[in-house]
C-alpha atoms as a PDB file:
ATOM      1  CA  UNK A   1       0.000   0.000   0.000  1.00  0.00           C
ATOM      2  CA  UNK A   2       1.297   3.375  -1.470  1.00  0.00           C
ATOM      3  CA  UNK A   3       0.835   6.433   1.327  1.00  0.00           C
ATOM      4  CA  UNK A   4      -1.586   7.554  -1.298  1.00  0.00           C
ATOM      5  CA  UNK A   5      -3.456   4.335  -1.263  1.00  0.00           C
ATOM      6  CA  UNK A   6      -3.682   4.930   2.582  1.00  0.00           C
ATOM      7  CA  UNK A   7      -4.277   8.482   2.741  1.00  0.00           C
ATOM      8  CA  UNK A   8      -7.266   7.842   0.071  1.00  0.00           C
ATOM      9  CA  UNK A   9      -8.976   5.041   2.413  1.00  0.00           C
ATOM     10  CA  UNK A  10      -8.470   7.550   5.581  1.00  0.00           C
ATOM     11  CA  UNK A  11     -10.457  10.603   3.734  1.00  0.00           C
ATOM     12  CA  UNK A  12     -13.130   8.376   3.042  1.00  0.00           C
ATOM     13  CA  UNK A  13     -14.686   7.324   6.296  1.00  0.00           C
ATOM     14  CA  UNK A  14     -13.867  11.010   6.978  1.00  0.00           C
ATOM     15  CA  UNK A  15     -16.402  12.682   4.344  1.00  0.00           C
ATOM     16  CA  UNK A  16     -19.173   9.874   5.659  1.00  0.00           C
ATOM     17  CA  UNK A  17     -18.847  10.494   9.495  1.00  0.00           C
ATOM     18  CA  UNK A  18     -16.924  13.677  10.261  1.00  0.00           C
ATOM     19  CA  UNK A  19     -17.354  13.084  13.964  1.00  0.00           C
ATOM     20  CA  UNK A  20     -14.523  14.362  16.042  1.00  0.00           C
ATOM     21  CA  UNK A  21     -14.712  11.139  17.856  1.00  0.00           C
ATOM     22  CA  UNK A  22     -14.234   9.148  14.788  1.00  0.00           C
ATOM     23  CA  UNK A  23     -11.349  11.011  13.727  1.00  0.00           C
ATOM     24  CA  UNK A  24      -9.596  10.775  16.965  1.00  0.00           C
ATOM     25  CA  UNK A  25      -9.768   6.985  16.251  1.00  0.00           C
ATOM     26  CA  UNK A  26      -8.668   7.271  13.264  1.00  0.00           C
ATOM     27  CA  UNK A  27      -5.418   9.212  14.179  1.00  0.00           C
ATOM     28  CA  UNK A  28      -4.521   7.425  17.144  1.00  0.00           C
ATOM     29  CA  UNK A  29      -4.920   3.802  15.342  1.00  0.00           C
ATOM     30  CA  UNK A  30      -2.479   5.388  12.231  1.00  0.00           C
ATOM     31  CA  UNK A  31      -0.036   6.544  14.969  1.00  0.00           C
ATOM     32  CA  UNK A  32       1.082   3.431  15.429  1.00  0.00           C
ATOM     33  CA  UNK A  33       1.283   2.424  11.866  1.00  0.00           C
ATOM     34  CA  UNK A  34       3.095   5.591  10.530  1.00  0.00           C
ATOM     35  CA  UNK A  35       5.845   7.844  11.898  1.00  0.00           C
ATOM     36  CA  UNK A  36       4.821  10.577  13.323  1.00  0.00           C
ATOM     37  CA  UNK A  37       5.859  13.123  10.472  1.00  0.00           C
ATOM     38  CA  UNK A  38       3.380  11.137   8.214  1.00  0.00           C
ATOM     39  CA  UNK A  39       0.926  10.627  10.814  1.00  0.00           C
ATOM     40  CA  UNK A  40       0.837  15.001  11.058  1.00  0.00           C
ATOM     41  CA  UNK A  41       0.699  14.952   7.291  1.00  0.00           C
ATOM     42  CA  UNK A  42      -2.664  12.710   7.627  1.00  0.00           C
ATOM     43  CA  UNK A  43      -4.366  14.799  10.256  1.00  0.00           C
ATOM     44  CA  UNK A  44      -3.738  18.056   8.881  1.00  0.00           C
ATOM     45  CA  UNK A  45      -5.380  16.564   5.397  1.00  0.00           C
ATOM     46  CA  UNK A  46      -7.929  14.499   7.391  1.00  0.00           C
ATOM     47  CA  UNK A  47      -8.648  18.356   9.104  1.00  0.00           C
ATOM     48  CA  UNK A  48      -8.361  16.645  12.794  1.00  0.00           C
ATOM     49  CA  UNK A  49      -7.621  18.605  15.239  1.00  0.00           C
ATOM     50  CA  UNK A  50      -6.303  17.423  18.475  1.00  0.00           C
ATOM     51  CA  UNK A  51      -8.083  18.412  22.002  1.00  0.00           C
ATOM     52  CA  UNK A  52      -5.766  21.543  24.248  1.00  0.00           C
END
């Protein structure tokens, strides 16, 4: 899987539930997957933004 590939199946379940709860999920789970330069790359296209 390309990073394109896996930023493309990340934006989808984004655009059908845009819940920040869902997206929080979503980051933390590719956290582990990704380094963490990649995994800011993804939120910041995702539009997550983390809790202060």
């Amino acid at each position: 899987m390309t990073e394109l590939d896996a930023l493309r199946q990340l934006m989808r379940p984004t655009a059908e539930s845009d819940t920040p709860v869902d997206r929080e999920r979503m980051s933390e789970s590719w956290g582990k997957e990704f380094p963490s330069d990649f995994r800011h790359f993804v939120e910041v296209g995702a539009g997550t933004r983390r809790p202060s």
